[in-house]
Protein backbone atom coordinates (compact mmCIF):
# COMPACT_ATOMS: atom_id res chain seq x y z
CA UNK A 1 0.00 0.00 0.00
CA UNK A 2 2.53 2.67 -1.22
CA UNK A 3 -0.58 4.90 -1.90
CA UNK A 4 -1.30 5.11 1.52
CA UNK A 5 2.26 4.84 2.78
CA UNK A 6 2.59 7.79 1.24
CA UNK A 7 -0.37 10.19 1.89
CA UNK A 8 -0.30 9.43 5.65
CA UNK A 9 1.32 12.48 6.61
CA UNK A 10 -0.61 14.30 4.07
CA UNK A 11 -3.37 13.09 4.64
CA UNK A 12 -5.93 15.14 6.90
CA UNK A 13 -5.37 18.04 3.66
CA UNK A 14 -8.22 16.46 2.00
CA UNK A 15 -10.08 17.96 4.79
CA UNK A 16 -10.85 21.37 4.57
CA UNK A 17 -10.99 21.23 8.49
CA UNK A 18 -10.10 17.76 9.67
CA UNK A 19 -10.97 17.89 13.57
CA UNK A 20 -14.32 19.27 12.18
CA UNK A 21 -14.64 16.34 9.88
CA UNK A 22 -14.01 14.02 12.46
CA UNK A 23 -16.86 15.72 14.73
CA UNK A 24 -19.44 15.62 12.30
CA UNK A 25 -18.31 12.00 11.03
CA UNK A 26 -19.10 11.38 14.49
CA UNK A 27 -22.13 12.38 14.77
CA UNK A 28 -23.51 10.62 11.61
CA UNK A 29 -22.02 7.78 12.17
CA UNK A 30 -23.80 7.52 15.04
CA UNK A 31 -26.67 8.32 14.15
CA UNK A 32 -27.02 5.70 11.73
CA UNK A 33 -25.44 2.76 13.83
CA UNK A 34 -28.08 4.41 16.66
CA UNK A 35 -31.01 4.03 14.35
CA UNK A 36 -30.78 1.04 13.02
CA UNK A 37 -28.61 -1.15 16.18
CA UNK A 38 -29.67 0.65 19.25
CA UNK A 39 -26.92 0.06 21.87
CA UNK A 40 -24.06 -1.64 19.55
CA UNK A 41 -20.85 -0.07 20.98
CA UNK A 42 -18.23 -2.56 19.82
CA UNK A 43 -16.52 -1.51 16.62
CA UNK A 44 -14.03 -3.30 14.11
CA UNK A 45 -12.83 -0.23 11.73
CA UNK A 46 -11.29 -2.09 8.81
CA UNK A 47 -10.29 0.22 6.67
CA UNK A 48 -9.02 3.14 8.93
CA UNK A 49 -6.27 4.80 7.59
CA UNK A 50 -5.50 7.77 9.71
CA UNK A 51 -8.13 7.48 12.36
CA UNK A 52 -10.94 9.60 11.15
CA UNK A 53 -14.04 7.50 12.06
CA UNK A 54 -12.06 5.48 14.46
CA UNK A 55 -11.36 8.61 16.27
CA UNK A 56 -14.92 9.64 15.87
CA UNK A 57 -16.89 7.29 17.29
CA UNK A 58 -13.64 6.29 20.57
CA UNK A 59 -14.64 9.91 20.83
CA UNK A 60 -18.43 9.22 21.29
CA UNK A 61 -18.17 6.56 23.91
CA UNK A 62 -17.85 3.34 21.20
CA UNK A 63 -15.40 0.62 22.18
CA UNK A 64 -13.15 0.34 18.61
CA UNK A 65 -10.66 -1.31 17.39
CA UNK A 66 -8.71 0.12 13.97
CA UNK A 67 -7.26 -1.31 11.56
CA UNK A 68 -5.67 -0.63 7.78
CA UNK A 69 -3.46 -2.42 5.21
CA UNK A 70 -1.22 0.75 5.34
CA UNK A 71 1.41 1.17 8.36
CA UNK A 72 2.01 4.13 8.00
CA UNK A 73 -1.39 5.09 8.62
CA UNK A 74 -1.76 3.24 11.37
CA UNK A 75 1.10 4.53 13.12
CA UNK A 76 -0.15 8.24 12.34
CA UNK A 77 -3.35 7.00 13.96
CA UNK A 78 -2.15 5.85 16.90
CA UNK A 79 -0.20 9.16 17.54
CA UNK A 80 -3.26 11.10 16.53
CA UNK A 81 -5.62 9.08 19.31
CA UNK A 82 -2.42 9.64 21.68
CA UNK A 83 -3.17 13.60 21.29
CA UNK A 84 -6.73 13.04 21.91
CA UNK A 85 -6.41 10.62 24.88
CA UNK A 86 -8.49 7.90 23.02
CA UNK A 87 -7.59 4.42 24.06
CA UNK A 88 -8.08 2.62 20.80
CA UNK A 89 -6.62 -0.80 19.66
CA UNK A 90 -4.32 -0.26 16.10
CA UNK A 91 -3.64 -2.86 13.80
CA UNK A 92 -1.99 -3.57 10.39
CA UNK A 93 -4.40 -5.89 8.62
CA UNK A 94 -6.04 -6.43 5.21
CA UNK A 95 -9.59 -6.48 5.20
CA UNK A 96 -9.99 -9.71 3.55
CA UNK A 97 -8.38 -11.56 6.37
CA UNK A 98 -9.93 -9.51 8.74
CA UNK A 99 -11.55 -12.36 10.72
CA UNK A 100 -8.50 -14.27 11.18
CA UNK A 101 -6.69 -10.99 12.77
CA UNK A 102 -9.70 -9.89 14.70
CA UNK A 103 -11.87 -12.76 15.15
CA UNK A 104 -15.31 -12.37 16.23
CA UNK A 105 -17.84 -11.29 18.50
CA UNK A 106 -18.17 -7.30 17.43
CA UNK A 107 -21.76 -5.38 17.41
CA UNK A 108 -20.27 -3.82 14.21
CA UNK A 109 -17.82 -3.79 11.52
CA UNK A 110 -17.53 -0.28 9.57
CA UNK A 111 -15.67 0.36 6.39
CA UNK A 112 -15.81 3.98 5.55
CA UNK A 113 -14.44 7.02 2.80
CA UNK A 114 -14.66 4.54 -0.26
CA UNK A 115 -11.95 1.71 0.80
CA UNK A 116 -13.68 -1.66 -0.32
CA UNK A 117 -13.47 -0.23 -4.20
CA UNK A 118 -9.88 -0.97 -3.77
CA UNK A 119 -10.52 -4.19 -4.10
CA UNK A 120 -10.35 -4.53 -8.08
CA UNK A 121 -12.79 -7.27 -8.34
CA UNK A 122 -15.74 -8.73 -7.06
CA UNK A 123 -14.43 -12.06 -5.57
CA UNK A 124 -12.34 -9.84 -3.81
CA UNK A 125 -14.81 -7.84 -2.47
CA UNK A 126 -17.36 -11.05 -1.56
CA UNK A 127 -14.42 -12.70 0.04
CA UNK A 128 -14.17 -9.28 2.33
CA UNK A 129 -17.44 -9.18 2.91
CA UNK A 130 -17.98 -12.71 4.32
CA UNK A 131 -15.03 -11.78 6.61
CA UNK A 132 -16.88 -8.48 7.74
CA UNK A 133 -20.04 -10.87 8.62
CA UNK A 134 -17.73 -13.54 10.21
CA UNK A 135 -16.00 -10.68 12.57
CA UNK A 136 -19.93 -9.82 13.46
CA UNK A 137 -21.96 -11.49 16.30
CA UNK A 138 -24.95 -12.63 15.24
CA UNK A 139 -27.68 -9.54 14.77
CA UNK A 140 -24.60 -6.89 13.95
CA UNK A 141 -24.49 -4.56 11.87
CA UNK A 142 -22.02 -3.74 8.72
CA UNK A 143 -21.57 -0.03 7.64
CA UNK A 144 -19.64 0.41 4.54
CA UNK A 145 -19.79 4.11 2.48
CA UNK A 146 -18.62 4.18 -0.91
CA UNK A 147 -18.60 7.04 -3.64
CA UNK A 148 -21.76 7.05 -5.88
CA UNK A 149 -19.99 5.88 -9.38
CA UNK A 150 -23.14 6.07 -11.55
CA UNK A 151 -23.40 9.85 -10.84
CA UNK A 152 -19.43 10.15 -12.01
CA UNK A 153 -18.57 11.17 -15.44
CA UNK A 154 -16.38 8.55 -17.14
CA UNK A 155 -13.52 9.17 -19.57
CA UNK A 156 -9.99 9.78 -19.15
CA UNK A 157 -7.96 13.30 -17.51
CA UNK A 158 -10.97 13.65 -15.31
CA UNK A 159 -9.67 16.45 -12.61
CA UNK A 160 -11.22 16.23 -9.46
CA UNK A 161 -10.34 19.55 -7.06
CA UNK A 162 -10.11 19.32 -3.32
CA UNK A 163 -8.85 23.16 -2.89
CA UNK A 164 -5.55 24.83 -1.04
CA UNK A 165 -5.35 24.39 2.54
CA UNK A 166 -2.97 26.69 4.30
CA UNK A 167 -0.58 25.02 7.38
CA UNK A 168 2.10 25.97 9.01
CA UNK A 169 3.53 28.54 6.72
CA UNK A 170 2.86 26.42 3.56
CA UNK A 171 0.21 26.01 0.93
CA UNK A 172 -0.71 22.89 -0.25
CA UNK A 173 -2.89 22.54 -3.53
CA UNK A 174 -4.60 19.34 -3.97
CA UNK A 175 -6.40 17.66 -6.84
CA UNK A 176 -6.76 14.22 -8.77
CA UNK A 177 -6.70 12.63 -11.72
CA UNK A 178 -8.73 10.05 -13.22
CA UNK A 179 -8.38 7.23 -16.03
CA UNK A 180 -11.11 5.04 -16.73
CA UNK A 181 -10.55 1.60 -18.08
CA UNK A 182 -13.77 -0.22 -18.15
CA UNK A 183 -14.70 -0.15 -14.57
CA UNK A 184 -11.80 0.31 -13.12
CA UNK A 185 -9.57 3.75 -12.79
CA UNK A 186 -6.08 4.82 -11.98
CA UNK A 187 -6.15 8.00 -10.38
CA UNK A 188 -2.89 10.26 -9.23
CA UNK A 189 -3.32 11.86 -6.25
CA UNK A 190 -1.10 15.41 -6.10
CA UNK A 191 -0.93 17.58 -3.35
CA UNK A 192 1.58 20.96 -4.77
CA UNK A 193 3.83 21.96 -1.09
CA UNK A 194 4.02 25.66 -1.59
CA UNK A 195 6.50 27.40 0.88
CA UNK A 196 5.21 30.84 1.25
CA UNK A 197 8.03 32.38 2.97
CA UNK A 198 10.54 31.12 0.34
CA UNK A 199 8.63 30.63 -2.85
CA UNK A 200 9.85 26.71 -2.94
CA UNK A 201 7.76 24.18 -4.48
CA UNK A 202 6.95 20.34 -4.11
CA UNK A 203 5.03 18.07 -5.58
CA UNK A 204 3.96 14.78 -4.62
CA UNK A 205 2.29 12.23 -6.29
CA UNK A 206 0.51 8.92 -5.70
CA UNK A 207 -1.02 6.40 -7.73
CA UNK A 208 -3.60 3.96 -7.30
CA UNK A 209 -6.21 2.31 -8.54
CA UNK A 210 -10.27 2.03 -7.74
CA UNK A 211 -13.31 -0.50 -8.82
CA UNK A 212 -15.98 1.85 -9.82
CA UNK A 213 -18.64 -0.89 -8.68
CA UNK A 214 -22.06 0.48 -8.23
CA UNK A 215 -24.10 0.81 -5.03
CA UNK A 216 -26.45 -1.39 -6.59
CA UNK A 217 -23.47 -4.15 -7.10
CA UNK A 218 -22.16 -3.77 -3.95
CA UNK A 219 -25.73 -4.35 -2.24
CA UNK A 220 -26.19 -7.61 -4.08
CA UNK A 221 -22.59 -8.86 -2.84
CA UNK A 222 -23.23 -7.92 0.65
CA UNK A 223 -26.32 -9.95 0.42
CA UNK A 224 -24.84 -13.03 -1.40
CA UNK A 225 -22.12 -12.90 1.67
CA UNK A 226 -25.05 -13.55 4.01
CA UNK A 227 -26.13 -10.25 5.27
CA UNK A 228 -29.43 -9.34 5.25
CA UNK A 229 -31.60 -6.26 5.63
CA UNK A 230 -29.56 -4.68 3.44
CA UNK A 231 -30.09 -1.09 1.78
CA UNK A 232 -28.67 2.06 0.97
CA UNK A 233 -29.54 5.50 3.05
CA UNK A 234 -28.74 8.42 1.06
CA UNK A 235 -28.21 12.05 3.26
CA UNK A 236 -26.72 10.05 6.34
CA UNK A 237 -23.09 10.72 5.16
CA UNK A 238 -21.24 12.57 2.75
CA UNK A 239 -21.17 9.84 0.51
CA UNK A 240 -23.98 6.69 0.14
CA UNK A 241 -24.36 4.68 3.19
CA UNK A 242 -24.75 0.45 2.96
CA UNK A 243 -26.39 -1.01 6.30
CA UNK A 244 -26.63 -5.13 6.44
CA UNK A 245 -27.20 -7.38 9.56
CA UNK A 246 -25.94 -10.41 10.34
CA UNK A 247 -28.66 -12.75 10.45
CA UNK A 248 -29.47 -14.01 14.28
CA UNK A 249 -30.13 -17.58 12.92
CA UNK A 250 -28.87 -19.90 9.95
């Protein structure tokens, strides 16, 4: 995960206001696990990265548990839940193994800011889903958001702005690029490193590589994995919201 290796220190810029982001990531999240699992407080974050809903809901009172392919990322998050005097559990783990590093027992498993369309294909992504349910106790709840690809132009130099951010004396531009190949998209990720006091410039760039799967696709996968009660809940989140329980019986 060189992607990720890479943006970790970068990565709150994507945030206009990350602390706010967490906050109000909070609060939604909570909302929704509220509504439709009243009193689930046991979380397995399986896509963390940096700690943004991980933070959010240790925050709010919810017993979690963090983890993320990238180590970098999970070292920044444990130095960012550190500042905040969260006691939260840190792991470096890929999703589809996720039972075998966490095992089981959890009220819910959460998978947030469009991770599970790294997986480039959808045995991949059944294969993580059955380990999402496996890592549930029976009756909890799965919460995946994704990015709503049949609303997103296709074609190739897409640009996709995320604005300057100004921080400690420097201005950082960010924006990506997109490639469509069928389905599937490379993307570079640059953030420009503006010094203002000296006029000196960097640029960094990352690559990677997404499954434009719809929400609609993704729904039928997390029901063929075994979840049920599965839908989507649109103005919950920035992006779509998936919900699916694990059944109590069978």
């Amino acid at each position: 995960m060189d992607f990720y290796d890479d943006l970790a220190p970068l990565y709150h810029l994507i945030f206009p206001d990350w602390s706010h982001s967490i906050r109000r990531q909070g609060e939604q999240l909570d909302s929704v696990i509220q509504s439709e699992w009243p009193g689930h407080r046991t979380v397995l974050d399986v896509s963390c990265g940096i700690g943004t809903q991980t933070l959010a809901l240790a925050g709010r009172g919810y017993s979690i548990v963090g983890s993320d392919l990238s180590a970098r990322e999970i070292e920044r998050a444990r130095r960012e839940a550190d500042l905040r005097g969260l006691a939260i559990d840190f792991k470096v783990a890929d999703m589809r193994t996720a039972h075998e590093h966490h095992g089981t027992g959890y009220d819910l498993v959460i998978s947030c800011d469009n991770s599970v369309p790294h997986l480039l294909t959808d045995e991949d992504l059944l294969l993580a889903l059955r380990q999402f349910l496996a890592c549930l106790r029976p009756g909890g709840g799965c919460v995946i958001t994704v990015r709503d690809y049949d609303k997103e132009e296709r074609g190739t130099n897409l640009v996709k702005q995320y604005g300057a951010r100004v921080e400690d004396g420097k201005r950082y531009v960010l924006f990506q690029v997109w490639d469509f190949d069928g389905d599937h998209y490379d993307f570079s990720f640059f953030v420009v490193e503006d010094e203002l006091a000296t006029g000196l410039v960097k640029t960094h760039v990352m690559r990677s590589r997404y499954y434009a799967i719809s929400v609609e696709r993704l729904c039928e996968l997390m029901r063929e994995a075994g979840f049920e009660d599965v839908k989507r809940l649109d103005a919950a989140f920035y992006q779509p919201v998936l919900v699916g329980t694990k059944p109590v019986t069978g």
